[in-house]
N, C-alpha and C. Protein backbone atom coordinates (compact mmCIF):
# COMPACT_ATOMS: atom_id res chain seq x y z
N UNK A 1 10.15 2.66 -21.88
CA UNK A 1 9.29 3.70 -21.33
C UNK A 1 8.22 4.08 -22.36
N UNK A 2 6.92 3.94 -21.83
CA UNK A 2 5.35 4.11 -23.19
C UNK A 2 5.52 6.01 -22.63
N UNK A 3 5.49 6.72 -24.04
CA UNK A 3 5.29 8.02 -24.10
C UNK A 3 3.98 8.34 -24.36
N UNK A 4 3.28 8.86 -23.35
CA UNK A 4 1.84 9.25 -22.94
C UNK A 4 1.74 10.72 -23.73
N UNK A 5 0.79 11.31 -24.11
CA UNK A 5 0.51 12.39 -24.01
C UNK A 5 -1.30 12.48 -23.53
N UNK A 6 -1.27 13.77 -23.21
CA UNK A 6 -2.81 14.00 -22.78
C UNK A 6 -3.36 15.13 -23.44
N UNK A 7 -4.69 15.20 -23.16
CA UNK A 7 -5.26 16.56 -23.71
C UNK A 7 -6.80 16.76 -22.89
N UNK A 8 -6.74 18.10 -22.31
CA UNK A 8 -7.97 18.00 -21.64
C UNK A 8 -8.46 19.11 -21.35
N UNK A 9 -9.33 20.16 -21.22
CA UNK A 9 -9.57 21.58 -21.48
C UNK A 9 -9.29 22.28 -19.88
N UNK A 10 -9.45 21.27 -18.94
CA UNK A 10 -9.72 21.45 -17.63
C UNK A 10 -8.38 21.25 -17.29
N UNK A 11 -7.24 22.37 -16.83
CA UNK A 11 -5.99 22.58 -16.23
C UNK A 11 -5.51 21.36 -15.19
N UNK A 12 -6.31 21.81 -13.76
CA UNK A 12 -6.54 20.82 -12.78
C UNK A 12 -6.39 19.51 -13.35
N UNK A 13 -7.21 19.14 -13.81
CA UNK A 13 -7.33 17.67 -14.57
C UNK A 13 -6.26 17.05 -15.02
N UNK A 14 -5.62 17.92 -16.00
CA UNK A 14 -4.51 17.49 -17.06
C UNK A 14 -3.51 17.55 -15.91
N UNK A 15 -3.32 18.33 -14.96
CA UNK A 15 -2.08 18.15 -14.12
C UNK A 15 -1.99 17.17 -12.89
N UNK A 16 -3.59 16.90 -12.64
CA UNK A 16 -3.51 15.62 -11.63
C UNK A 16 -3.31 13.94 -12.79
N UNK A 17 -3.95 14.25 -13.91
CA UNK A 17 -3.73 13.24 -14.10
C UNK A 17 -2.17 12.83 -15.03
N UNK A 18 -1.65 14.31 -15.19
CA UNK A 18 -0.03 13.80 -15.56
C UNK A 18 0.91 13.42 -14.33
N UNK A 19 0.74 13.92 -13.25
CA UNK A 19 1.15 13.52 -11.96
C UNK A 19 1.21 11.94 -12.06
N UNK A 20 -0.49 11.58 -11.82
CA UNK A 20 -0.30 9.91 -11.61
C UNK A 20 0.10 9.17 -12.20
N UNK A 21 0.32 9.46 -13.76
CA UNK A 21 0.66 8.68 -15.15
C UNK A 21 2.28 8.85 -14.85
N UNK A 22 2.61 10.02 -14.24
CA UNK A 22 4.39 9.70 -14.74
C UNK A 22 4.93 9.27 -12.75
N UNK A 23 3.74 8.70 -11.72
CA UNK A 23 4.54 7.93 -11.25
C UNK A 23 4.83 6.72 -10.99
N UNK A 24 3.99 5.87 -12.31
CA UNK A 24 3.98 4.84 -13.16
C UNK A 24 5.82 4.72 -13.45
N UNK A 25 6.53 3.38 -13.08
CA UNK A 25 7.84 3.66 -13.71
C UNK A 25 7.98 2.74 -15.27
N UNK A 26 6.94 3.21 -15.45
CA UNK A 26 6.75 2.58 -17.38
C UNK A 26 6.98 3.70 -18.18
N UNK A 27 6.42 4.72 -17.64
CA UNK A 27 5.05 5.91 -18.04
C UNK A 27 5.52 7.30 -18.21
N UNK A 28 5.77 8.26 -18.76
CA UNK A 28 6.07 9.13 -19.36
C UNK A 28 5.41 10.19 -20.19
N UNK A 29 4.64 11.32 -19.36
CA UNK A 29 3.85 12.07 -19.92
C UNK A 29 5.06 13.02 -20.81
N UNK A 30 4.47 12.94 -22.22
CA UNK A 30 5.65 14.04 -22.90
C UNK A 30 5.09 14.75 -23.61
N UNK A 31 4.07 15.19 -23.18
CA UNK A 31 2.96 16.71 -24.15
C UNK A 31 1.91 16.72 -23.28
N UNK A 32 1.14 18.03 -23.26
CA UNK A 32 -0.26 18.41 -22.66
C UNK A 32 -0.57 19.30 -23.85
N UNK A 33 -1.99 19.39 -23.61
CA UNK A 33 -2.66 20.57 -24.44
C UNK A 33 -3.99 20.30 -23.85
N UNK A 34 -4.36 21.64 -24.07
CA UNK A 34 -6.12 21.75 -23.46
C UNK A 34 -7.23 22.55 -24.67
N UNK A 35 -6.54 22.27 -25.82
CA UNK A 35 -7.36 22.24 -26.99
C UNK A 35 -7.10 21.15 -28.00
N UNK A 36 -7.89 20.88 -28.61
CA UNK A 36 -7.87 19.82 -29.78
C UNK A 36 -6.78 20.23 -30.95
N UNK A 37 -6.89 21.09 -31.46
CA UNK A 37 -6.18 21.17 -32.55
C UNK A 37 -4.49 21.89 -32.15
N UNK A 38 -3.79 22.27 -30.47
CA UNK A 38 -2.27 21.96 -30.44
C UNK A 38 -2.75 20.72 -30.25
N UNK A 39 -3.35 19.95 -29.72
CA UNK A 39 -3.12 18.24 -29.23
C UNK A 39 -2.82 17.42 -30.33
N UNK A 40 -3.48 17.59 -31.72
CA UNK A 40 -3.25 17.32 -32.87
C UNK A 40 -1.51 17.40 -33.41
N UNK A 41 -1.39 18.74 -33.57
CA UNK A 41 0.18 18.93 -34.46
C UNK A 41 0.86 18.14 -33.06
N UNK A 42 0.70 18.68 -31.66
CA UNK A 42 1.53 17.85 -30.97
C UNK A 42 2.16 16.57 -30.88
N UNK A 43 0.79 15.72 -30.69
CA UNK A 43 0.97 14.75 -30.92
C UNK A 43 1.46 13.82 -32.36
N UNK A 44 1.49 14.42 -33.15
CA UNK A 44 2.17 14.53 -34.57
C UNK A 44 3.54 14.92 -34.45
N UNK A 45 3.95 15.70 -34.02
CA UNK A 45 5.36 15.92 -34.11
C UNK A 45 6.00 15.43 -32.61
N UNK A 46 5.64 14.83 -31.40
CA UNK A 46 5.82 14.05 -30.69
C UNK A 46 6.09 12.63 -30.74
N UNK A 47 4.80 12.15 -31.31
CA UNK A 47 4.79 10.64 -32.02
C UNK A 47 4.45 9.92 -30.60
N UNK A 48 3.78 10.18 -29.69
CA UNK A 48 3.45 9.05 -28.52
C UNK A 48 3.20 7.95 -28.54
N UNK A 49 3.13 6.87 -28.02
CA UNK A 49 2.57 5.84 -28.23
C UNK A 49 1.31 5.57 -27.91
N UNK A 50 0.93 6.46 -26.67
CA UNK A 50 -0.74 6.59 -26.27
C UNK A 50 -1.50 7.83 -26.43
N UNK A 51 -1.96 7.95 -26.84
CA UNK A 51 -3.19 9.55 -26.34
C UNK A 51 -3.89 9.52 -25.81
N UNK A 52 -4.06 10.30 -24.62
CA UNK A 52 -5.40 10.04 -24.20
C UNK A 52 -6.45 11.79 -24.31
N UNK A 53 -7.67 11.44 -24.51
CA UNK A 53 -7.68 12.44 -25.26
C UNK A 53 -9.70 12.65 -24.32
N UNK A 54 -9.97 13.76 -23.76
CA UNK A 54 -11.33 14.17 -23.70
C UNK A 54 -11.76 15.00 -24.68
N UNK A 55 -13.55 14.28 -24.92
CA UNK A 55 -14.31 14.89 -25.87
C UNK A 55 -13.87 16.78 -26.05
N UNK A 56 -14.91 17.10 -25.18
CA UNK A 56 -15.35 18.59 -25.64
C UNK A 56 -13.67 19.33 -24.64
N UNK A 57 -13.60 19.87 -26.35
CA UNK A 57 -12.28 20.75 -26.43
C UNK A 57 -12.24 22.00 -26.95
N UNK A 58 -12.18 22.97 -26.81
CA UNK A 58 -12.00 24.08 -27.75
C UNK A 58 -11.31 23.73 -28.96
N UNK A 59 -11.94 24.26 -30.38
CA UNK A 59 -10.99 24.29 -31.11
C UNK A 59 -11.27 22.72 -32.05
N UNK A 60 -10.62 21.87 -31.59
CA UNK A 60 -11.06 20.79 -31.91
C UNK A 60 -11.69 20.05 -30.40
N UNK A 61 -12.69 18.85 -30.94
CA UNK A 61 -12.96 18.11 -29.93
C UNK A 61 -12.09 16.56 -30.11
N UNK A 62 -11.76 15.70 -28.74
CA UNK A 62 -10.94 14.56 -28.59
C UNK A 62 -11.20 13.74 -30.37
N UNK A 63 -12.62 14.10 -30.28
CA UNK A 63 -13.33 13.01 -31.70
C UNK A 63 -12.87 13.71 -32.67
N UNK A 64 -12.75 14.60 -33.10
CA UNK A 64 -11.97 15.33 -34.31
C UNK A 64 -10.91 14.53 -34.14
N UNK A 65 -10.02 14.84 -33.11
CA UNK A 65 -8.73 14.64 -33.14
C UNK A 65 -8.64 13.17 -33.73
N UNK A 66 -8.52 12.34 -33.05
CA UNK A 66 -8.69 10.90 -33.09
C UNK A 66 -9.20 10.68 -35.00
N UNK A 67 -10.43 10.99 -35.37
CA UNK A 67 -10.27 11.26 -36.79
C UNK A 67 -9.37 11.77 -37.74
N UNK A 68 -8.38 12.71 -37.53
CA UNK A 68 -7.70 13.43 -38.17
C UNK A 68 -6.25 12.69 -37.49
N UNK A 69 -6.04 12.05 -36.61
CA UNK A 69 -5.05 11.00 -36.64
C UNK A 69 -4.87 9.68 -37.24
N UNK A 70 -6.32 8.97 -37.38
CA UNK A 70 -6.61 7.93 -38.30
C UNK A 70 -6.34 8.32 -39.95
N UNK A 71 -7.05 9.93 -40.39
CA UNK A 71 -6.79 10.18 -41.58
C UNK A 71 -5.32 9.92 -42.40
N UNK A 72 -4.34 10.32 -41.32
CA UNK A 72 -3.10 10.89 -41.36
C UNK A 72 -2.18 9.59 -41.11
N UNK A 73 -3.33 8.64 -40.96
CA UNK A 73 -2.23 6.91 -40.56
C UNK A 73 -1.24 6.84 -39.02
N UNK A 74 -1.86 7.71 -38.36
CA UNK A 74 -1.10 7.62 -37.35
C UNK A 74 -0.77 7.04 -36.26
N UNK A 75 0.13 6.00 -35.82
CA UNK A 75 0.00 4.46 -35.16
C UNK A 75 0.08 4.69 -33.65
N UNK A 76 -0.56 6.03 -33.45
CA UNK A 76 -0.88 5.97 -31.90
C UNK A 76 -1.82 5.66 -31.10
N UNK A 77 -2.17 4.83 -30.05
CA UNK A 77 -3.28 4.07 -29.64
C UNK A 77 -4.06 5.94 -28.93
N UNK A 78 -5.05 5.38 -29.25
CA UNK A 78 -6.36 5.94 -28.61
C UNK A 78 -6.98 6.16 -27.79
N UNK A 79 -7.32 7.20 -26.59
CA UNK A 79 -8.23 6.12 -25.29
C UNK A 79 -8.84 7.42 -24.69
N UNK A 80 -9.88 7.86 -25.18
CA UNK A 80 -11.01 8.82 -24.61
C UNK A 80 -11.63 8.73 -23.34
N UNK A 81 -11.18 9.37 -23.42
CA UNK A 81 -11.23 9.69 -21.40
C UNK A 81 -12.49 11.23 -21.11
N UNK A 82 -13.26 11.00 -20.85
CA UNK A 82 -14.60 11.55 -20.83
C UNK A 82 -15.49 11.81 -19.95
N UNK A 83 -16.48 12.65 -19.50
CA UNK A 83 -17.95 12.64 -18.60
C UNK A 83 -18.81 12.17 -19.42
N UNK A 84 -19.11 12.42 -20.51
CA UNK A 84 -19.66 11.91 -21.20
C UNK A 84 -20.12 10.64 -21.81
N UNK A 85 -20.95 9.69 -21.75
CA UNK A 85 -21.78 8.66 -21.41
C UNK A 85 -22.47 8.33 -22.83
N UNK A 86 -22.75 9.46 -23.73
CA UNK A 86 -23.89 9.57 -24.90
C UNK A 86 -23.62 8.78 -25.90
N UNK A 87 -24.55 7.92 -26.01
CA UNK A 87 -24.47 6.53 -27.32
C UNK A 87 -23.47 7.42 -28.70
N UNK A 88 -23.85 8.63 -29.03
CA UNK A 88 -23.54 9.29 -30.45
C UNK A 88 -22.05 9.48 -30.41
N UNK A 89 -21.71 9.51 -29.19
CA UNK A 89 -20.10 10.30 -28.72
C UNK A 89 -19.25 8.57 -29.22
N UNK A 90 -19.72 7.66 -28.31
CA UNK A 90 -19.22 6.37 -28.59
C UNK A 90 -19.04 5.78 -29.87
N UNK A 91 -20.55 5.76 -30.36
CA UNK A 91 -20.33 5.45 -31.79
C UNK A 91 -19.36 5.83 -32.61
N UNK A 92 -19.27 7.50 -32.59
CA UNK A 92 -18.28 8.14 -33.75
C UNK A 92 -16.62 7.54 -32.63
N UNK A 93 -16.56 7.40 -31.34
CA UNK A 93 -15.00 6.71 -31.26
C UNK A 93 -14.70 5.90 -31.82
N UNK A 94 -15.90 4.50 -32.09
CA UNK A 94 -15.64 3.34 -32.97
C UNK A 94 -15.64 3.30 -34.03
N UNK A 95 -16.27 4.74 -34.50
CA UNK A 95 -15.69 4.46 -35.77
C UNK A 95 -14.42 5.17 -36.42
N UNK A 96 -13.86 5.91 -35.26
CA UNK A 96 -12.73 6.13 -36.00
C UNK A 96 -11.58 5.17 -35.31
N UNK A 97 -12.12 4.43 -34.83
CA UNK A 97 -10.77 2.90 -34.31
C UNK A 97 -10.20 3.99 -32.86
N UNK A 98 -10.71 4.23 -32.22
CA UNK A 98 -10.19 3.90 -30.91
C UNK A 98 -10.01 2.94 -30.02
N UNK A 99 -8.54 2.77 -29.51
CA UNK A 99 -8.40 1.66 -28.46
C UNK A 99 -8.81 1.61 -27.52
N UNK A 100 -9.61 2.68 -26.74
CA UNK A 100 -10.31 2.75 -25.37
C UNK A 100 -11.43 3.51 -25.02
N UNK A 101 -11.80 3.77 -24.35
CA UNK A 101 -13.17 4.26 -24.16
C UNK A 101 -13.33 4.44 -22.73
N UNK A 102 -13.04 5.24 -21.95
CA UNK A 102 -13.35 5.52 -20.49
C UNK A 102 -14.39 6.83 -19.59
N UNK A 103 -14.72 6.46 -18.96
CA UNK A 103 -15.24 7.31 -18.20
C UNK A 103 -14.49 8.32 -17.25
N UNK A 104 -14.75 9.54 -16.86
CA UNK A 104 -13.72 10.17 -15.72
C UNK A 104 -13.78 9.59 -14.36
N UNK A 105 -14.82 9.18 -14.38
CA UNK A 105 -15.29 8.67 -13.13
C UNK A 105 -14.56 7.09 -12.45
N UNK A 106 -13.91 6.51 -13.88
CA UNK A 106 -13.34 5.20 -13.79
C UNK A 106 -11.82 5.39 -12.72
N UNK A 107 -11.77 4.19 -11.80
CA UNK A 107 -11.07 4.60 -10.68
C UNK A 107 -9.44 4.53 -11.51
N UNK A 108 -8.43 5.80 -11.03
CA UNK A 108 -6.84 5.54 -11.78
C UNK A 108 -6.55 4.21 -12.55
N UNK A 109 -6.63 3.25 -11.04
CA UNK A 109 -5.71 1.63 -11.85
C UNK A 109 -6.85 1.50 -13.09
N UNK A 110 -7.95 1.54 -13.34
CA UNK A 110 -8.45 0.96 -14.15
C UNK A 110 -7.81 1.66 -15.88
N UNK A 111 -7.41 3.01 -15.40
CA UNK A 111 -6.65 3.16 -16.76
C UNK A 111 -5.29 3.06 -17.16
N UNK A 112 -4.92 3.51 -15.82
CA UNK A 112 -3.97 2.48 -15.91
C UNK A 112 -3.56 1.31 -16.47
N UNK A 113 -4.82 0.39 -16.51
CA UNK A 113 -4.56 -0.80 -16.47
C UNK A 113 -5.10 -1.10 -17.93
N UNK A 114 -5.85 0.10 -18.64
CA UNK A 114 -6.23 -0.11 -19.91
C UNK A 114 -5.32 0.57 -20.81
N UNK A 115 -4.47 1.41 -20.18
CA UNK A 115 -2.99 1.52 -21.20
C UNK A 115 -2.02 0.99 -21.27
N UNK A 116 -1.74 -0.04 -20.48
CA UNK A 116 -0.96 -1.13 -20.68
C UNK A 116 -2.53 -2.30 -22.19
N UNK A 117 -3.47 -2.79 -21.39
CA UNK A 117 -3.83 -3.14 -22.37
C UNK A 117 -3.97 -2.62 -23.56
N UNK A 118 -4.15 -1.69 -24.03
CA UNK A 118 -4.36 -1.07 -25.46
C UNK A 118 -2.97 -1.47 -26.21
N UNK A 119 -1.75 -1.30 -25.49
CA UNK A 119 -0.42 -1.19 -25.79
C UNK A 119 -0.15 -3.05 -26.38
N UNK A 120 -1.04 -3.90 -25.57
CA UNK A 120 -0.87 -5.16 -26.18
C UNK A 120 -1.96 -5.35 -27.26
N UNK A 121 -2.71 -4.68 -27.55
CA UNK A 121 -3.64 -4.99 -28.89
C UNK A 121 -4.68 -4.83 -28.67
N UNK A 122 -5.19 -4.71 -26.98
CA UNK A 122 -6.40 -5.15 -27.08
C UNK A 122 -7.30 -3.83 -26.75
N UNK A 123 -8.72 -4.21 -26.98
CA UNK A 123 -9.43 -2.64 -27.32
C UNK A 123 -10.19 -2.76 -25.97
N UNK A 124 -10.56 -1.42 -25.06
CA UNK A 124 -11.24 -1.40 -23.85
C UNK A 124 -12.10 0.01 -23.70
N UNK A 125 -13.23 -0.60 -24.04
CA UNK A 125 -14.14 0.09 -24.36
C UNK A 125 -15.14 0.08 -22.43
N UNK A 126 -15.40 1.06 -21.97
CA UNK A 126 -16.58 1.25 -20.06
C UNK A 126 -17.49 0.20 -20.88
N UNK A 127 -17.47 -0.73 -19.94
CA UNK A 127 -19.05 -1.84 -20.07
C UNK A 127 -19.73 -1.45 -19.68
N UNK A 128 -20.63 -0.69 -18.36
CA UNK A 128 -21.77 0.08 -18.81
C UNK A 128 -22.18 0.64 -19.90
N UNK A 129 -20.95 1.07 -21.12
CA UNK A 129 -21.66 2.32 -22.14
C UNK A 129 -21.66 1.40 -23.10
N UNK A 130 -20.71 0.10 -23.41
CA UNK A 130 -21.01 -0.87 -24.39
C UNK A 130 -22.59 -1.29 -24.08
N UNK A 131 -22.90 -1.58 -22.59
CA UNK A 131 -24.17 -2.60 -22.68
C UNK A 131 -25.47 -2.04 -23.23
N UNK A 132 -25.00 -0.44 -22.86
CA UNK A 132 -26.39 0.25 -22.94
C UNK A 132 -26.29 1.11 -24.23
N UNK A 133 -25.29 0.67 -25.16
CA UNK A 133 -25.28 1.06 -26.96
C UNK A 133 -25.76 -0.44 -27.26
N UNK A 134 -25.37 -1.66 -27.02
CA UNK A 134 -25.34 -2.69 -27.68
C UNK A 134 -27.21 -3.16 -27.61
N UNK A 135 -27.77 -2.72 -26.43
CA UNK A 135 -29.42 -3.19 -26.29
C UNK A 135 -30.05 -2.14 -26.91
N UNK A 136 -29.40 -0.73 -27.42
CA UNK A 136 -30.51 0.19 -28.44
C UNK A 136 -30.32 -0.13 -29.53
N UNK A 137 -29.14 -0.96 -30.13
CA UNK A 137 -29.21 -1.58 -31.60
C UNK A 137 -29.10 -3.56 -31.87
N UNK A 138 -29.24 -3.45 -33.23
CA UNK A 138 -29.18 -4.64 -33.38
C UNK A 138 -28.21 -5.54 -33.03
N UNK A 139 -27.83 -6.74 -33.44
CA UNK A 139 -26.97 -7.89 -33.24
C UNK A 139 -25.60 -7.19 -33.97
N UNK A 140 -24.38 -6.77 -33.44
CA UNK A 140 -23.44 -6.21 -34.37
C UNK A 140 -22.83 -7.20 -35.49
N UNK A 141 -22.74 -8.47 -34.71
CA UNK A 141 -21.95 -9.98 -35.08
C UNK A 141 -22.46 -10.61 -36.13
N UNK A 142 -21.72 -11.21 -36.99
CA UNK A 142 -22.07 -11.23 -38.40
C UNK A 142 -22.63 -13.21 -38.26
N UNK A 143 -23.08 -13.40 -39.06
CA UNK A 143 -23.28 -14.93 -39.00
C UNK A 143 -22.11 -16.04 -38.99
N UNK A 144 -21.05 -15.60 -39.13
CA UNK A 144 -19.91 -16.74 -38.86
C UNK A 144 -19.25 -16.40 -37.32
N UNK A 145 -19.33 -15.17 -37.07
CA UNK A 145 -18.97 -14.68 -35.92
C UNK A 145 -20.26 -15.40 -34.45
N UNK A 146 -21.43 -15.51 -35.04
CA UNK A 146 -22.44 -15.95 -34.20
C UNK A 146 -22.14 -17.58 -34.48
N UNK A 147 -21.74 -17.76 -35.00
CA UNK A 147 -21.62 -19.53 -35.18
C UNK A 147 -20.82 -20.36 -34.22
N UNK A 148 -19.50 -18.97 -34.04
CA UNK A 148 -18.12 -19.28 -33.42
C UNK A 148 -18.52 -18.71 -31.71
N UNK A 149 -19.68 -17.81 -32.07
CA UNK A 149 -19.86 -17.88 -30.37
C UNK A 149 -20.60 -18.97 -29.72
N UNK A 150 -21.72 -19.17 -30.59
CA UNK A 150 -22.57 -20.66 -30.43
C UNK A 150 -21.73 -21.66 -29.83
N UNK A 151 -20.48 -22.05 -30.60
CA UNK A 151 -19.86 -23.13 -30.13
C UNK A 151 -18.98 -22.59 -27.87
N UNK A 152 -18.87 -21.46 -28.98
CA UNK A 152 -17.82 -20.99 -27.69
C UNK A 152 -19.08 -21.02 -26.31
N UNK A 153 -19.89 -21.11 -26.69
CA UNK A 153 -20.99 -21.19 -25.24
C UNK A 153 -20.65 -22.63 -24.78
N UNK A 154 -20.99 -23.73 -25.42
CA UNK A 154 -20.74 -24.93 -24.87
C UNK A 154 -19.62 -24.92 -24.30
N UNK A 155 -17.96 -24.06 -24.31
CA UNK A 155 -16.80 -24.23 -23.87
C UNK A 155 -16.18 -25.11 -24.37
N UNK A 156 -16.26 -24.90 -25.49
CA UNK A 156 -15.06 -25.77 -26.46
C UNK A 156 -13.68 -24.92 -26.79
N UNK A 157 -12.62 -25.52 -26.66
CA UNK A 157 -11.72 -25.14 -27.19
C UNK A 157 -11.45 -24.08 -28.24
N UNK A 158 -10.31 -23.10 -29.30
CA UNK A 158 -10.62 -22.83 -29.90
C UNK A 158 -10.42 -24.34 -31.02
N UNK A 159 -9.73 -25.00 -31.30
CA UNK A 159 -9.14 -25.94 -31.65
C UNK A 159 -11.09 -27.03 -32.31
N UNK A 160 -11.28 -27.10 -30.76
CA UNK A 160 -12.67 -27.89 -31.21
C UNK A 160 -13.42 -26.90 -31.72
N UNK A 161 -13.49 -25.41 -31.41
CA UNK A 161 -14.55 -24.38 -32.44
C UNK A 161 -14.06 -24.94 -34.14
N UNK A 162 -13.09 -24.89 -34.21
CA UNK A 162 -12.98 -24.69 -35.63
C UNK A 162 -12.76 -26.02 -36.32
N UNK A 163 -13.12 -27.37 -36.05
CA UNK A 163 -13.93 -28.49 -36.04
C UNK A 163 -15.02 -28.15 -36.27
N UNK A 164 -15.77 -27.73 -35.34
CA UNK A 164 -17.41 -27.51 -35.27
C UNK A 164 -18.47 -26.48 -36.69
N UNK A 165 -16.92 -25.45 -36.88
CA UNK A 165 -17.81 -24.65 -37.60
C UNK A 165 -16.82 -24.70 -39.17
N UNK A 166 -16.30 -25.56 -39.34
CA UNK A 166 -15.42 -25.92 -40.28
C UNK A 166 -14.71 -24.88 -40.96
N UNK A 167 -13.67 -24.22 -39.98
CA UNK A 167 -12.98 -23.10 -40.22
C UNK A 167 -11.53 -23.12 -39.87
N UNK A 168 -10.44 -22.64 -39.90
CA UNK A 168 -8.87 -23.09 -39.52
C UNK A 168 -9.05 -22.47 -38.17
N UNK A 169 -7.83 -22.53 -37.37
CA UNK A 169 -8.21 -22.18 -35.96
C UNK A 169 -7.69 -20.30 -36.22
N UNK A 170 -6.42 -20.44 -36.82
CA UNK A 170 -6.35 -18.90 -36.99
C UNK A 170 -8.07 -18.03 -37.45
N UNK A 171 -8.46 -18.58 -38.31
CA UNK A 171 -9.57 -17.49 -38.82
C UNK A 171 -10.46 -17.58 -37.36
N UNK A 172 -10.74 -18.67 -36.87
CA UNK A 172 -11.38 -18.79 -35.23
C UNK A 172 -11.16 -17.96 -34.73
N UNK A 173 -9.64 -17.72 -34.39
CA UNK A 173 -9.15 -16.92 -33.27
C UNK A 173 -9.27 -15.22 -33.62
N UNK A 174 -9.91 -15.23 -34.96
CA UNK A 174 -9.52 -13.88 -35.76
C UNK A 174 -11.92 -13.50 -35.15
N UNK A 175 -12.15 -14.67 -35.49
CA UNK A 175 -13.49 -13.97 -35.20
C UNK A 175 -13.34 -14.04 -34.11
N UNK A 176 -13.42 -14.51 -32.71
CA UNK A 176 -13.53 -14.67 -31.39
C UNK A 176 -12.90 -12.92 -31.04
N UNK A 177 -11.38 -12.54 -31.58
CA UNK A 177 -11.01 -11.39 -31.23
C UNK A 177 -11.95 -10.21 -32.00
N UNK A 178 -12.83 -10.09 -33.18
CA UNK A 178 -13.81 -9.46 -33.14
C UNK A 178 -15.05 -9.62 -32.31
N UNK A 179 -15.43 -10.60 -32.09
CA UNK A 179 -16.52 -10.45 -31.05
C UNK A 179 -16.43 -10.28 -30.02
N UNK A 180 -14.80 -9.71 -29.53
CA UNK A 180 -14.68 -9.40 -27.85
C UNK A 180 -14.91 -7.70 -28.35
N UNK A 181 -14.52 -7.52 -29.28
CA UNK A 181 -14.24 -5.80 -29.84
C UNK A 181 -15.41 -5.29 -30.27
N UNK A 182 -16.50 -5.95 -30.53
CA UNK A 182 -17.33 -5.42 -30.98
C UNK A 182 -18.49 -5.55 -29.40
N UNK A 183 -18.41 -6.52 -28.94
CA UNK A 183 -19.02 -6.53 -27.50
C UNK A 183 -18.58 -5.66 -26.53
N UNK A 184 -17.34 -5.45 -26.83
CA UNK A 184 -16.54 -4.38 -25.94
C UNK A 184 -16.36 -5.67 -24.31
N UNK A 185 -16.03 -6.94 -24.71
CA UNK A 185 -15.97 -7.68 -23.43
C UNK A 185 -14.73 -8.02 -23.13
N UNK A 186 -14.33 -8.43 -21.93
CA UNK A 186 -12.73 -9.00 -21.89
C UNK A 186 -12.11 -9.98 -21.99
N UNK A 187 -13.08 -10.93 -22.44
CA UNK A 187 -13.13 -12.58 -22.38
C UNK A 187 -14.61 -13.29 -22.74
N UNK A 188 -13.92 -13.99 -23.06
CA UNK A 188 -15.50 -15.26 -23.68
C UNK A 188 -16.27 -15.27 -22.99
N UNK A 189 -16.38 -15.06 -21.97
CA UNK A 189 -17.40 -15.71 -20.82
C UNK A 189 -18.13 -14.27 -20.46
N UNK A 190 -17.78 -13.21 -20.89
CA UNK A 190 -18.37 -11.70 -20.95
C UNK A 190 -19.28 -11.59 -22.07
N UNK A 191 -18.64 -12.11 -23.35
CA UNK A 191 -19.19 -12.15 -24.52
C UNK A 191 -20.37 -13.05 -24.52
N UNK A 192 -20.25 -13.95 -24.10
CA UNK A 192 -21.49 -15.10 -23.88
C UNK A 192 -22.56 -14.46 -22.95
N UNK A 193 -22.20 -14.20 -22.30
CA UNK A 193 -23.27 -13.31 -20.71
C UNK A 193 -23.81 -12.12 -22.12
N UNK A 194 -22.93 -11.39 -22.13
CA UNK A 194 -23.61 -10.31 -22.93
C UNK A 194 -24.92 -11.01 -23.83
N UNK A 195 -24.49 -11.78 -24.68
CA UNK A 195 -25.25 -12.09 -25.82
C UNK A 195 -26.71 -12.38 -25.47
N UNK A 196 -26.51 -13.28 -24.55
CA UNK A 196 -27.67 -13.42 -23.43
C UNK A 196 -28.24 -12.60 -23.15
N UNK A 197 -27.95 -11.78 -23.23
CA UNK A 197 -28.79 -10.95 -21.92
C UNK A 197 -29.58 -9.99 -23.00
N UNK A 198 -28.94 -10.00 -24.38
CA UNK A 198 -29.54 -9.58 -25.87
C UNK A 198 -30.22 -10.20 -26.32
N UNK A 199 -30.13 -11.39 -26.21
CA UNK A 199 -31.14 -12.07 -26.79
C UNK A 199 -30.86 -12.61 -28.14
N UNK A 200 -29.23 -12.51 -28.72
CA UNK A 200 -28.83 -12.98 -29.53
C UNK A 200 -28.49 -14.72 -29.19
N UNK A 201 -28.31 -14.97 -27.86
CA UNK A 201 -28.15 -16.30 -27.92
C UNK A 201 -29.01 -17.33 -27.05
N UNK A 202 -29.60 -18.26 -27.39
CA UNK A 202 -30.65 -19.03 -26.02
C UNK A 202 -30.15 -19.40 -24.75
């Protein structure tokens, strides 16, 4: 059973969406708070495995929090749940290592379906708000990371990538899983479209 907690300033909210989360038979809401800083000690002396956490909070906001859980080493996944859309809000989630990134507007299963993913490793960031941070700045992807997508356009293997760009396949598989995280995509073939459409790749 994954122990959820939430935090959200809006009553209504926090109680429709602990409703749907605990009739999940995985799923287990075991804390609320509708300020940032109980959501903090809570989730600290709880120990959840997920948080999900909205920006503007009394007290503290979701982004405090999430900072002051990273400070503190704390191995609970992440996943900001928000109205809020604003490039500045996103940025500071990534940089304090959040596993998710959602909109309120995003339909249940889809978070559903991104707290099971977060729970396997992987990071899920709204592709509308990746596409439209990723075209107001530069290329995020570093030059070995662009080498390994180069190949990955033709649809090579990882096996033949790391032939091509004379690298072991683990370190391959280690850039390919940054350039899905930093694209915020769900697969190669997202990452490739994206790049395109940036103008990072021909």
């Amino acid at each position: 059973m994954t122990k959820i907690f939430l935090a959200d300033d809006q009553q209504m909210l926090l109680s429709a969406l602990a409703t749907l989360l605990d009739i999940e038979d995985d799923l287990e809401v075991v804390g609320t708070a509708q300020d940032g800083q109980t959501a903090l000690a809570e989730i600290c002396r709880l120990q959840p495995e997920v948080a999900i956490l909205d920006i503007e909070m009394p007290k503290m906001t979701g982004l405090d929090v999430a900072e002051q859980l990273r400070l503190h080493k704390q191995s609970v996944k992440i996943i900001i749940l928000t109205t809020f859309a604003q490039e500045n809000y996103f940025q500071k989630a990534v940089k304090f290592d959040v596993n998710g990134y959602l909109l309120k507007d995003s339909r249940s299963e889809i978070l559903i379906r991104t707290i099971h993913d977060v729970l396997a490793g992987d990071i899920i960031f709204a592709p509308e708000l990746v596409k439209s941070v990723l075209k107001a700045e530069k290329n995020p992807l570093t030059a070995g990371e662009m080498d390994v997508l180069s190949a990955m356009q033709m649809g090579r293997s990882t096996a033949e990538i790391a032939q091509t760009v004379f690298l072991s396949e683990g370190t391959v598989r280690n850039y390919i899983s940054s350039i899905l995280s930093k694209t915020g995509s769900h697969n190669r073939i997202e990452a490739i479209n994206l790049a395109k459409e940036n103008g990072w790749l021909n």
